[in-house]
C-alpha atoms as a PDB file:
ATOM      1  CA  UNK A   1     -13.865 -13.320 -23.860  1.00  0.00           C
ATOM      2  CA  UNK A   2     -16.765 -15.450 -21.786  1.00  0.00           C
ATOM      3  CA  UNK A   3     -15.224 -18.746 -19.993  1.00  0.00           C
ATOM      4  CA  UNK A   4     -16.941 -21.315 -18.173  1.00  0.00           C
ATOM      5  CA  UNK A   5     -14.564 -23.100 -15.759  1.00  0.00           C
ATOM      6  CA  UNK A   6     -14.725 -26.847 -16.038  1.00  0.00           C
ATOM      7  CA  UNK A   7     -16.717 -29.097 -13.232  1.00  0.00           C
ATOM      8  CA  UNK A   8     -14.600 -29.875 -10.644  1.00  0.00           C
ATOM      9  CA  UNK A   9     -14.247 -33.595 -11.516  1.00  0.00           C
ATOM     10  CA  UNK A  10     -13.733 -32.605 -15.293  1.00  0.00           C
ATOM     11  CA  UNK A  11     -10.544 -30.337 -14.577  1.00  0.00           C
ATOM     12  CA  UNK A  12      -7.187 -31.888 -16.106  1.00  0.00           C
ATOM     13  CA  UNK A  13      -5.275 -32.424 -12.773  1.00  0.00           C
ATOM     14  CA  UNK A  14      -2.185 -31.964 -14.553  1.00  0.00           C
ATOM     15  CA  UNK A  15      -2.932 -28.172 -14.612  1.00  0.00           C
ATOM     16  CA  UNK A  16      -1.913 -28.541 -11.153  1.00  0.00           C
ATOM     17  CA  UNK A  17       1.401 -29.614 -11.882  1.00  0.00           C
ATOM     18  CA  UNK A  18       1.498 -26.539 -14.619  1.00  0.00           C
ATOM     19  CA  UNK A  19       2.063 -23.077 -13.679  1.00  0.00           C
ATOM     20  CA  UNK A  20       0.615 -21.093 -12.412  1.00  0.00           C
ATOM     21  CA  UNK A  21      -1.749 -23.528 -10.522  1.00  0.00           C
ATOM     22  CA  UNK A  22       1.479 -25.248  -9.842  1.00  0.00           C
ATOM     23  CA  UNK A  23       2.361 -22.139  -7.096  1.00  0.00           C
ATOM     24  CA  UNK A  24      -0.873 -22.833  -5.401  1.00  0.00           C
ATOM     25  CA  UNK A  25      -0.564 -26.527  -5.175  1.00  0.00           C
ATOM     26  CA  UNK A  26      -0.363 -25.696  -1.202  1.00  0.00           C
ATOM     27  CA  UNK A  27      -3.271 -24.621  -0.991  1.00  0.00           C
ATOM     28  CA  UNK A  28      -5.240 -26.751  -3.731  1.00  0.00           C
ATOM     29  CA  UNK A  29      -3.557 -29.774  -2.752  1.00  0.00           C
ATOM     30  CA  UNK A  30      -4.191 -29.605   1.009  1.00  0.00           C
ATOM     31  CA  UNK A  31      -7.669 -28.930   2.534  1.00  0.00           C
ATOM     32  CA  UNK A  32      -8.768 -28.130  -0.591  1.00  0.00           C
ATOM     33  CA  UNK A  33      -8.004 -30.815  -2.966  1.00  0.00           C
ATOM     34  CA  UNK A  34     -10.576 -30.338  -5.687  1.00  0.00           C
ATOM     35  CA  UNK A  35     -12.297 -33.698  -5.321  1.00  0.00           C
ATOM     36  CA  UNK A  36     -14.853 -31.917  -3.661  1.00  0.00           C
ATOM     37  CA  UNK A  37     -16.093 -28.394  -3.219  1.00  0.00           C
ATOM     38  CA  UNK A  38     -14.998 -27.148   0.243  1.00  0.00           C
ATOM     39  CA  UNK A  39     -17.687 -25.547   2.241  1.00  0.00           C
ATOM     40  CA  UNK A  40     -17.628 -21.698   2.499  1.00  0.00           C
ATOM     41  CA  UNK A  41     -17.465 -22.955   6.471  1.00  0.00           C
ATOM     42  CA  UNK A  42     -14.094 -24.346   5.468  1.00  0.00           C
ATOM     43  CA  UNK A  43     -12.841 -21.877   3.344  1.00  0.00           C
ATOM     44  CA  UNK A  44     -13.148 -19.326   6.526  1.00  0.00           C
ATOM     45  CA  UNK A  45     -11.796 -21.432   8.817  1.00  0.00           C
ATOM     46  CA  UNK A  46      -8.426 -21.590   7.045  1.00  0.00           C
ATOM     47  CA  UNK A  47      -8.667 -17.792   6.968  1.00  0.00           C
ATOM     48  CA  UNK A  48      -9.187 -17.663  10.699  1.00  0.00           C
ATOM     49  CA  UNK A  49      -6.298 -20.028  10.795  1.00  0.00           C
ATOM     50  CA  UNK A  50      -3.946 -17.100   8.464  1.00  0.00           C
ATOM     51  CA  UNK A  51      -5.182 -14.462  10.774  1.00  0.00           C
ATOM     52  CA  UNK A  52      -3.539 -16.810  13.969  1.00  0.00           C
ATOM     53  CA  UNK A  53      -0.615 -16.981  11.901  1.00  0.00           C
ATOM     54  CA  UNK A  54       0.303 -13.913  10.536  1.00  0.00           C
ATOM     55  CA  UNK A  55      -1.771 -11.190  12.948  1.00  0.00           C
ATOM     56  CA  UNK A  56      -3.505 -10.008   9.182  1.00  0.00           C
ATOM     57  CA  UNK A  57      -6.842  -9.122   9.431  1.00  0.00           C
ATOM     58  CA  UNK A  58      -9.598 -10.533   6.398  1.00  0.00           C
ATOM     59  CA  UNK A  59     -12.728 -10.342   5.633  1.00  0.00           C
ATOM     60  CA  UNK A  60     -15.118 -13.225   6.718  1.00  0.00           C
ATOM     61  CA  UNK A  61     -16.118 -15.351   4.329  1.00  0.00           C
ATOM     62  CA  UNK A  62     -19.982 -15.721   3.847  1.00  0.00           C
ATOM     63  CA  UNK A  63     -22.043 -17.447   1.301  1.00  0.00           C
ATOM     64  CA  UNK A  64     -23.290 -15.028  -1.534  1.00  0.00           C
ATOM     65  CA  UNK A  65     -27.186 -15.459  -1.024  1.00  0.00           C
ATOM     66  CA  UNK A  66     -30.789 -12.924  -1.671  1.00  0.00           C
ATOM     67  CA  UNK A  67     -30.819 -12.331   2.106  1.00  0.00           C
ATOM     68  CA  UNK A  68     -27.130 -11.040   2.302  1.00  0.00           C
ATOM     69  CA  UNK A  69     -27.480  -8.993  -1.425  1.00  0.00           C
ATOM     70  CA  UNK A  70     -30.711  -7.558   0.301  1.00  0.00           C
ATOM     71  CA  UNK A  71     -28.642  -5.272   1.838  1.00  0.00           C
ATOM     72  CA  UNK A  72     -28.090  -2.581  -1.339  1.00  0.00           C
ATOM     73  CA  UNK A  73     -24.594  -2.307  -0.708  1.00  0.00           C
ATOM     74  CA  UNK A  74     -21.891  -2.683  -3.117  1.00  0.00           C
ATOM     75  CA  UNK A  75     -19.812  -5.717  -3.083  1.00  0.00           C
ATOM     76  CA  UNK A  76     -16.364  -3.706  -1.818  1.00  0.00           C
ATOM     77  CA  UNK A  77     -18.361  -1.671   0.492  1.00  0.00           C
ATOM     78  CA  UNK A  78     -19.222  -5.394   1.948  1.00  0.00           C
ATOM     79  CA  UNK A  79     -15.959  -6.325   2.284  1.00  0.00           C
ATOM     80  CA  UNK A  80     -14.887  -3.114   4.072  1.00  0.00           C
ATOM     81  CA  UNK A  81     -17.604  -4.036   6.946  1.00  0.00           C
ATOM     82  CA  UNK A  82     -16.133  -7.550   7.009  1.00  0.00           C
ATOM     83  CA  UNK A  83     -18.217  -9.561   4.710  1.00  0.00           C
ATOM     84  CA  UNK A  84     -16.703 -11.061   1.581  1.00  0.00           C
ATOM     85  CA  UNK A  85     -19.502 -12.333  -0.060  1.00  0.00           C
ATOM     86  CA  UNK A  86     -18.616 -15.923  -1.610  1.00  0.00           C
ATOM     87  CA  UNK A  87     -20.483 -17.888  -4.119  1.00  0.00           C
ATOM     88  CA  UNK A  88     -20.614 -21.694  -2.710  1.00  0.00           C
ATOM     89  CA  UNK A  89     -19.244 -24.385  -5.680  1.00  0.00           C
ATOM     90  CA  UNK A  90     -17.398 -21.710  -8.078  1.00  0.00           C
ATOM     91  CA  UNK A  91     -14.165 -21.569  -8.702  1.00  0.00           C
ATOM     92  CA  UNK A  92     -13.719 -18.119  -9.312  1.00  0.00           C
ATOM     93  CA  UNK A  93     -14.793 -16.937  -5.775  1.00  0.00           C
ATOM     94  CA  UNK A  94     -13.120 -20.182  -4.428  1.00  0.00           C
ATOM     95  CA  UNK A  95      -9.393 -19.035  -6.048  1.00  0.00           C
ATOM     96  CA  UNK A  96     -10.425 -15.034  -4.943  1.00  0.00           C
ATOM     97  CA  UNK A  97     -10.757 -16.559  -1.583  1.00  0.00           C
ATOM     98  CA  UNK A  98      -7.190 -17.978  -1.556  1.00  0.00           C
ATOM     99  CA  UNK A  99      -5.661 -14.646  -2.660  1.00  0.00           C
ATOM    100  CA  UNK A 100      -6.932 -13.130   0.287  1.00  0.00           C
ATOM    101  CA  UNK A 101      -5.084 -15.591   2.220  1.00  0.00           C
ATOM    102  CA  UNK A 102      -2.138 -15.245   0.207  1.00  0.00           C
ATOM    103  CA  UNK A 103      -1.895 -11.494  -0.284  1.00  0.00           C
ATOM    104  CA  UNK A 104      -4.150  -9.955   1.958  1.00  0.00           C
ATOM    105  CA  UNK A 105      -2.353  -6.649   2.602  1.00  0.00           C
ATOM    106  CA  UNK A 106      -2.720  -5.870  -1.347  1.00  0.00           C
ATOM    107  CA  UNK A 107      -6.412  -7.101  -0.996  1.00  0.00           C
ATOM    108  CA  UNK A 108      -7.048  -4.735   1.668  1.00  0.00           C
ATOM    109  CA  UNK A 109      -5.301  -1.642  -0.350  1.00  0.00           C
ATOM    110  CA  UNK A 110      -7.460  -2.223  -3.429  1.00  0.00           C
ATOM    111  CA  UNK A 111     -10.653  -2.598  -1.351  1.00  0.00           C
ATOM    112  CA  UNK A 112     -10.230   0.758   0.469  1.00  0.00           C
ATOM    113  CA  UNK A 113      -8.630   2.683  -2.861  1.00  0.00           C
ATOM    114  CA  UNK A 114     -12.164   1.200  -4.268  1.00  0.00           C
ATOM    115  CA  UNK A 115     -14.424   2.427  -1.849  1.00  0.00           C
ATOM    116  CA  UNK A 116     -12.972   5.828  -1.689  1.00  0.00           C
ATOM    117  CA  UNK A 117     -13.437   6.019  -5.525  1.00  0.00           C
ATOM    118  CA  UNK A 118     -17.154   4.563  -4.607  1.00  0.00           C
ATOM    119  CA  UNK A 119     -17.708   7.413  -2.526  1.00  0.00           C
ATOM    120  CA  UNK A 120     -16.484  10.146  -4.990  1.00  0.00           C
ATOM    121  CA  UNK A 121     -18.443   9.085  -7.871  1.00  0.00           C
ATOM    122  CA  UNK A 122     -21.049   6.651  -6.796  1.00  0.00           C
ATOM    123  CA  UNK A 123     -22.266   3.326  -7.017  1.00  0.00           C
ATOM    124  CA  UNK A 124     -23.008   3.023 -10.987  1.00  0.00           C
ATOM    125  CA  UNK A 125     -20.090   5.141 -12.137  1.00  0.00           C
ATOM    126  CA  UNK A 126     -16.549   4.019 -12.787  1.00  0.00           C
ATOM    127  CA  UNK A 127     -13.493   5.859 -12.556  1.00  0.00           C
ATOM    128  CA  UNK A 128     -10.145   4.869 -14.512  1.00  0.00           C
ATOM    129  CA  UNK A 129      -8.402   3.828 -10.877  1.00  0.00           C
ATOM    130  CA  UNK A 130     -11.267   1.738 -10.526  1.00  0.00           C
ATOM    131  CA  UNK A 131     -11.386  -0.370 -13.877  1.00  0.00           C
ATOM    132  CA  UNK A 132      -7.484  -0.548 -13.323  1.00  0.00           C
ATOM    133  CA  UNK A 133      -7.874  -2.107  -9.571  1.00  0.00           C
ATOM    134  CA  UNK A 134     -10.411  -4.118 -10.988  1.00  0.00           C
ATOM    135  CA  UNK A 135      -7.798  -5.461 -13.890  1.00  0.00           C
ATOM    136  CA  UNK A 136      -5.135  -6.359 -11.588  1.00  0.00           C
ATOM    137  CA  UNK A 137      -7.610  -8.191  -8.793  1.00  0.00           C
ATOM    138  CA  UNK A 138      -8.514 -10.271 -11.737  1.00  0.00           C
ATOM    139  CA  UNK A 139      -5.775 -10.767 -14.109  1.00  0.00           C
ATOM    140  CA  UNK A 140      -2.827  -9.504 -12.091  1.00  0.00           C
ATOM    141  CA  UNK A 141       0.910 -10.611 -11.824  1.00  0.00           C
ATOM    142  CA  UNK A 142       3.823  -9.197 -10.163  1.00  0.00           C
ATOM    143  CA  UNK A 143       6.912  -9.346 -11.925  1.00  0.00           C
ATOM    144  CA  UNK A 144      10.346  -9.020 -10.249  1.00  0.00           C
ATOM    145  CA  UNK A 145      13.133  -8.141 -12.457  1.00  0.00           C
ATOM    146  CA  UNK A 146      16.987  -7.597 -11.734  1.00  0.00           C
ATOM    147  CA  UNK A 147      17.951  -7.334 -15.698  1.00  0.00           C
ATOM    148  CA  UNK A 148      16.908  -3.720 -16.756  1.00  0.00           C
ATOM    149  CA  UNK A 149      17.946  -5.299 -20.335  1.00  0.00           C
ATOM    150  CA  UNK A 150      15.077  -7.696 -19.660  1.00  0.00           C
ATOM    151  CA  UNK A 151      12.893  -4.989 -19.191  1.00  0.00           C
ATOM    152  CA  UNK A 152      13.793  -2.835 -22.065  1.00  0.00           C
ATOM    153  CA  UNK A 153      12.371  -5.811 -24.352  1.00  0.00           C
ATOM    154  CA  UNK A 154       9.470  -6.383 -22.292  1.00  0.00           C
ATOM    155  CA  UNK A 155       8.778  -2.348 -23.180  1.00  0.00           C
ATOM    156  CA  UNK A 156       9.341  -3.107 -26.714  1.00  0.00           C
ATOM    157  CA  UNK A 157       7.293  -6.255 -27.072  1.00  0.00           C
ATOM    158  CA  UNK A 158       9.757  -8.323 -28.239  1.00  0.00           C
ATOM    159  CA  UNK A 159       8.336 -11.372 -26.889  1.00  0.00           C
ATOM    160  CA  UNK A 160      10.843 -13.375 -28.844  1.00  0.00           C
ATOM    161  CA  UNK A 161      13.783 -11.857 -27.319  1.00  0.00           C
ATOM    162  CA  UNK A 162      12.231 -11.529 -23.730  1.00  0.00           C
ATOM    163  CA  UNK A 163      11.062 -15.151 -23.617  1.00  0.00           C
ATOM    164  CA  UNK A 164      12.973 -16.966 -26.473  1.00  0.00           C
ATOM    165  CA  UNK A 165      16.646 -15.729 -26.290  1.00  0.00           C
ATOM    166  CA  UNK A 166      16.592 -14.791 -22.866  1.00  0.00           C
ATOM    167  CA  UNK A 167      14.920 -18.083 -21.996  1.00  0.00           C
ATOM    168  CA  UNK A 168      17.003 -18.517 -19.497  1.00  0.00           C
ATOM    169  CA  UNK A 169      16.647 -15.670 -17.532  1.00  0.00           C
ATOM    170  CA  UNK A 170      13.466 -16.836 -16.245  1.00  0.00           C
ATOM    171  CA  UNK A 171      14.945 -18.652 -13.346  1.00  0.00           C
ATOM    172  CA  UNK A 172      17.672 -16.264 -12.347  1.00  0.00           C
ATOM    173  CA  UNK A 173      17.106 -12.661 -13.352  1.00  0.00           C
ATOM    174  CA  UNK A 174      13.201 -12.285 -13.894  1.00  0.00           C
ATOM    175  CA  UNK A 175      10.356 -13.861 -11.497  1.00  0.00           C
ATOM    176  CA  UNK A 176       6.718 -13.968 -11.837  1.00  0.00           C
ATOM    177  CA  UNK A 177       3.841 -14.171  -8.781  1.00  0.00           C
ATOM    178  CA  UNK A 178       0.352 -14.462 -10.369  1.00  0.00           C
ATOM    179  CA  UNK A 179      -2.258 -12.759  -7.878  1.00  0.00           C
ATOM    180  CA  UNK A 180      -5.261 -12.579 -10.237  1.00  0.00           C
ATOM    181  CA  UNK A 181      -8.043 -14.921  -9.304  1.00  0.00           C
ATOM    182  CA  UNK A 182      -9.371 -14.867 -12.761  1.00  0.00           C
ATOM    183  CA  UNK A 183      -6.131 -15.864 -14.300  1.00  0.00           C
ATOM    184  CA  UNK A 184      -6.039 -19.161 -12.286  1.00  0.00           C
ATOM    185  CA  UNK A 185      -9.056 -19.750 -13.680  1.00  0.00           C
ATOM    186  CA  UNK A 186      -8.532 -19.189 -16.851  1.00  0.00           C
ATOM    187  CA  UNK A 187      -5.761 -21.776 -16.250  1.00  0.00           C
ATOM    188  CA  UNK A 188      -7.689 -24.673 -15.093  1.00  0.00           C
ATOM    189  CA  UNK A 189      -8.478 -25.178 -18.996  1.00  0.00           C
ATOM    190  CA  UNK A 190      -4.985 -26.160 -19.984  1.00  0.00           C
ATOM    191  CA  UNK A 191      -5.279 -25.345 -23.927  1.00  0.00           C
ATOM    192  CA  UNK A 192      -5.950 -21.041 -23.224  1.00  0.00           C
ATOM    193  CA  UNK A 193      -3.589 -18.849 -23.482  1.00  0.00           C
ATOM    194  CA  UNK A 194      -2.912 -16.753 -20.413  1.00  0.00           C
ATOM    195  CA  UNK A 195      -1.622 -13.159 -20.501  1.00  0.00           C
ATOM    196  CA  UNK A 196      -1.635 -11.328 -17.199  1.00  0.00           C
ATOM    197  CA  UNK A 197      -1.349  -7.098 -16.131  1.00  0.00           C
ATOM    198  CA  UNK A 198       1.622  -6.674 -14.445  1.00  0.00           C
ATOM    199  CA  UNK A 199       3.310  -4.448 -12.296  1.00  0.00           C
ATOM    200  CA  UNK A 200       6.972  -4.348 -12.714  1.00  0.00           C
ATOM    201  CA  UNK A 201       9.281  -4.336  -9.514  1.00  0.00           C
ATOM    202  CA  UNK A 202      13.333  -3.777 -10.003  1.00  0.00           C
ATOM    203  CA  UNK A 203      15.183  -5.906  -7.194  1.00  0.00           C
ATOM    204  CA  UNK A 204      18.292  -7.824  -7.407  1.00  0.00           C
ATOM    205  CA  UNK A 205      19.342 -10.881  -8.046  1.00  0.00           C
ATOM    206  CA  UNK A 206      19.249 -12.599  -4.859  1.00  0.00           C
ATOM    207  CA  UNK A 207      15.870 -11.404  -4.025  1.00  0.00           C
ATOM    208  CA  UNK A 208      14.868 -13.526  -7.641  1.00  0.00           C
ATOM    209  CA  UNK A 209      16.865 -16.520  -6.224  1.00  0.00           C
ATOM    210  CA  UNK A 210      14.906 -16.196  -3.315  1.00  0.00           C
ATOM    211  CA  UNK A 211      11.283 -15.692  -5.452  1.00  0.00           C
ATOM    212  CA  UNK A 212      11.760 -19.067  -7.210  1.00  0.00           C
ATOM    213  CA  UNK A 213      13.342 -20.977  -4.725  1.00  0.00           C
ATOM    214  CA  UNK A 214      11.261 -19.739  -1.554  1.00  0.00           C
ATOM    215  CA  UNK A 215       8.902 -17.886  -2.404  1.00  0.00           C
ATOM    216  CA  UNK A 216       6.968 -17.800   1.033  1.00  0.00           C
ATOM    217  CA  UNK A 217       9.922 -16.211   2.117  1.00  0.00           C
ATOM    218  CA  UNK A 218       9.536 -13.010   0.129  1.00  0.00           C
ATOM    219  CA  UNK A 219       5.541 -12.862  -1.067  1.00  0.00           C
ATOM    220  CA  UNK A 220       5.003 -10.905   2.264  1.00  0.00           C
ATOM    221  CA  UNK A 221       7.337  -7.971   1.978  1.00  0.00           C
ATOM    222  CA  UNK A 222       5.931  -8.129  -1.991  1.00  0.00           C
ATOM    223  CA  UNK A 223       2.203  -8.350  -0.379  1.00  0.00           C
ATOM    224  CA  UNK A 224       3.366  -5.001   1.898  1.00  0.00           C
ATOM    225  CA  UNK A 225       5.410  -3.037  -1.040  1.00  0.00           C
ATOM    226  CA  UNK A 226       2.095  -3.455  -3.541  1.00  0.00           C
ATOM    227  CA  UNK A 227      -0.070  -1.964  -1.142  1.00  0.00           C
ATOM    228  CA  UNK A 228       2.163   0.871  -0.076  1.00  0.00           C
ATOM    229  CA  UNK A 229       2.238   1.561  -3.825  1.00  0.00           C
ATOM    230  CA  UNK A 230      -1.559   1.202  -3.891  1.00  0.00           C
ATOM    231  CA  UNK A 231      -2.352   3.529  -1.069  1.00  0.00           C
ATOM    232  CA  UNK A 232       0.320   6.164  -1.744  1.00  0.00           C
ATOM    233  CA  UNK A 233      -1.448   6.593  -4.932  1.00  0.00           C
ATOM    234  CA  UNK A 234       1.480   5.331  -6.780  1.00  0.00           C
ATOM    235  CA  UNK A 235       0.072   2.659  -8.731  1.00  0.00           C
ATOM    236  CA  UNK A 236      -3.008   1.031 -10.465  1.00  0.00           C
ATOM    237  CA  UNK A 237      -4.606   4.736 -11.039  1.00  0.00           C
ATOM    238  CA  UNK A 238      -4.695   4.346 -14.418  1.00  0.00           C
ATOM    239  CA  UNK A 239      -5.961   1.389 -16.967  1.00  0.00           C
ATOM    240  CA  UNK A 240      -2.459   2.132 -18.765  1.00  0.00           C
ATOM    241  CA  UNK A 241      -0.377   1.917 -15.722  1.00  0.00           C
ATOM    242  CA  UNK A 242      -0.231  -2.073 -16.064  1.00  0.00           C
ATOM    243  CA  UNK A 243       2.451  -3.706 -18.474  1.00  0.00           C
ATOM    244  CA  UNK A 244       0.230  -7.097 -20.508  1.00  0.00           C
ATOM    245  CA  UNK A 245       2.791  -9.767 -20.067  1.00  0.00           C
ATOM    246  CA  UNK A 246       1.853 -12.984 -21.925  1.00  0.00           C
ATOM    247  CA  UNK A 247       2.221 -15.848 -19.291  1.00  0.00           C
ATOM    248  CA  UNK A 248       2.533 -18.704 -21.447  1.00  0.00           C
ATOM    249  CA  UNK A 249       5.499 -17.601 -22.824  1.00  0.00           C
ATOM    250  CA  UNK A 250       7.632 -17.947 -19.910  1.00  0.00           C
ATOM    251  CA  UNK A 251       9.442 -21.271 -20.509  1.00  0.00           C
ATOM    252  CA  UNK A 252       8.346 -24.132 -19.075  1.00  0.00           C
ATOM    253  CA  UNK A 253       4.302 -22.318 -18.446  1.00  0.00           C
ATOM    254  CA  UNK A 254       3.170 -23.794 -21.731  1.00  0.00           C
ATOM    255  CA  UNK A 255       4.104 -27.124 -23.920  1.00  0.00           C
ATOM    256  CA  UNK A 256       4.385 -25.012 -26.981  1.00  0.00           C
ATOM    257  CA  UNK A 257       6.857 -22.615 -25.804  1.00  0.00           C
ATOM    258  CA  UNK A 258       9.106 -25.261 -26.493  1.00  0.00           C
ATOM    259  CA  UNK A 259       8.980 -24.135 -30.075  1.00  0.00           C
ATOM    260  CA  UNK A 260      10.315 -20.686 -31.361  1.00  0.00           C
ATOM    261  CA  UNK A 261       7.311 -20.004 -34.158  1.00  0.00           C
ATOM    262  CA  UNK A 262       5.098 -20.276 -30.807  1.00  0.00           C
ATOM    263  CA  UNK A 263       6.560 -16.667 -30.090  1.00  0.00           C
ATOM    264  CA  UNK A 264       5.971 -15.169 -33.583  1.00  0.00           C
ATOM    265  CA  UNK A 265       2.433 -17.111 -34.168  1.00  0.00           C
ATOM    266  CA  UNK A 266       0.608 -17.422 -31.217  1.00  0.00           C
ATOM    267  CA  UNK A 267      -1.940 -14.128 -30.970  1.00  0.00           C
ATOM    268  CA  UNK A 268      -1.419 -13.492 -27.073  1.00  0.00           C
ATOM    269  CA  UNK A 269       2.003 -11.990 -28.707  1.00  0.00           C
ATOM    270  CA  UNK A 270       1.067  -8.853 -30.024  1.00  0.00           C
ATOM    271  CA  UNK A 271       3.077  -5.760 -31.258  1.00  0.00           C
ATOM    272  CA  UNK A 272       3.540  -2.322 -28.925  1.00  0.00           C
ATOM    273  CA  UNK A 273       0.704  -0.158 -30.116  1.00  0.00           C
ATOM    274  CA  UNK A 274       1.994   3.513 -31.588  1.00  0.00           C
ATOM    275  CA  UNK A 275       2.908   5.921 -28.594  1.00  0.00           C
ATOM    276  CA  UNK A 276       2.469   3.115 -26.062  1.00  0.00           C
ATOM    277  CA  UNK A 277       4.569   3.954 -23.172  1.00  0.00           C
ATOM    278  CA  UNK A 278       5.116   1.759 -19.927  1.00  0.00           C
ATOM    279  CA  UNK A 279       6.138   3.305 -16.267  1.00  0.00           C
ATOM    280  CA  UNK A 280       9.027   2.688 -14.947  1.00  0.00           C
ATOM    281  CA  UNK A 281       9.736  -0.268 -12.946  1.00  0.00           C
ATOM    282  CA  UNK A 282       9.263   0.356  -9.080  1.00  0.00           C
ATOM    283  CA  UNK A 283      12.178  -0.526  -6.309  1.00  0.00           C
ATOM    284  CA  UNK A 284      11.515  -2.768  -4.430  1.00  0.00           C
END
């Protein structure tokens, strides 16, 4: 499905009040306050300023232009010599830039797991670890989960039981951290219907407190368990590896999931395909 984020001065500012945008609102709301587009200068100054701060190394951010594509390379193989190439006044590349911030061990893991793949099969081919790496850098979540209940109807896709009648266990036994860029994009348009590829992690319930209630507190040791996962081979190898969870079901994500049809009507809900199996939740 093509999307064309809105202008920056035609975007709904009450998306930013909405999750997920409402978990970036840091970020958005600071330097970055989308009144103007910031500079890709300004963007890598705040990295330089999360490098200072947590000792994590990124990419440098540099404007996406003829000179720097002259090179032939492909765009991960840029990134693992330092370069993330950034487009200047796009969202998409603006909201990739603040994952990297955000979760740059997992950023890391997928760009080395890519190039590896790059250097097995080439520069036009694809292999399925790529086009899943690719699905979760764009419309990933991470889903914590203490409930294995919870999870049993997520395998089912009973969307009516996991988000309807459990309702409330979205705020105590089940947590959700959006990392793909292309997902908060899709979410500046406030009427679309988000669904997200997850990866399921089993925790308990204080570590859910702690997602909702501080979540700085606990995205870094989620940042570090993804990309052990990633580079032990243990996840994101295959397209069917990733669980489709429908984000605007989670209560509170969407107006309409204040109504039950919303559940049974809405087409991001859609039944578990014959033979469809899901892995296991990981520890975490």
């Amino acid at each position: 499905m093509r999307s064309i984020a809105p202008a920056i001065d035609k975007v709904d500012r009450g998306v930013f009040a909405r999750q997920p945008l409402a978990d970036w609102a840091g970020e958005l709301r600071g330097e970055l306050w989308p009144e103007a587009w910031p500079s890709v200068e300004q963007l890598d100054a705040l990295r330089q300023r999360a490098i200072q701060d947590d000792g994590i190394d990124r990419p440098r951010l540099v404007a996406q232009s003829p000179t720097l594509l002259a090179d032939d390379l492909h765009y991960e193989e840029r990134i693992r010599r330092g370069q993330l190439a950034t487009r200047e006044r796009n969202w998409h590349d603006l909201l990739n830039a603040l994952v990297w911030l955000r979760y740059p061990r997992i950023k890391r893991a997928l760009n080395l797991a890519q190039c590896a793949d790059i250097a097995v099969v080439g520069r036009r081919e694809r292999t399925r670890a790529q086009c899943a790496m690719t699905h979760f850098d764009e419309a990933g979540a991470i889903v914590l989960c203490s409930d294995p209940e919870l999870l049993e109807l997520w395998d089912r896709h009973d969307w009516h039981g996991l988000f309807w009648r459990e309702r409330e266990a979205w705020g105590s036994r089940i947590a959700v951290f959006v990392f793909g860029h292309a997902i908060l994009e899709l979410a500046l348009q406030p009427e679309r219907l988000l669904v997200a590829k997850a990866l399921a992690l089993e925790t308990d319930v204080g570590e859910i407190a702690s997602a909702i209630n501080h979540p700085e507190s606990i995205r870094p040791r989620v940042d570090c368990h993804v990309a052990r996962l990633i580079e032990g081979g243990l996840a994101l190898r295959d397209p069917q590896d990733q669980r489709p969870i429908p984000l605007s079901g989670i209560p509170g994500w969407n107006p309409a999931s204040t109504s039950e049809s919303f559940f049974t009507d809405a087409p991001c809900f859609r039944p578990l395909r014959d033979g469809r199996r899901y892995p296991t939740a990981e520890p975490l």
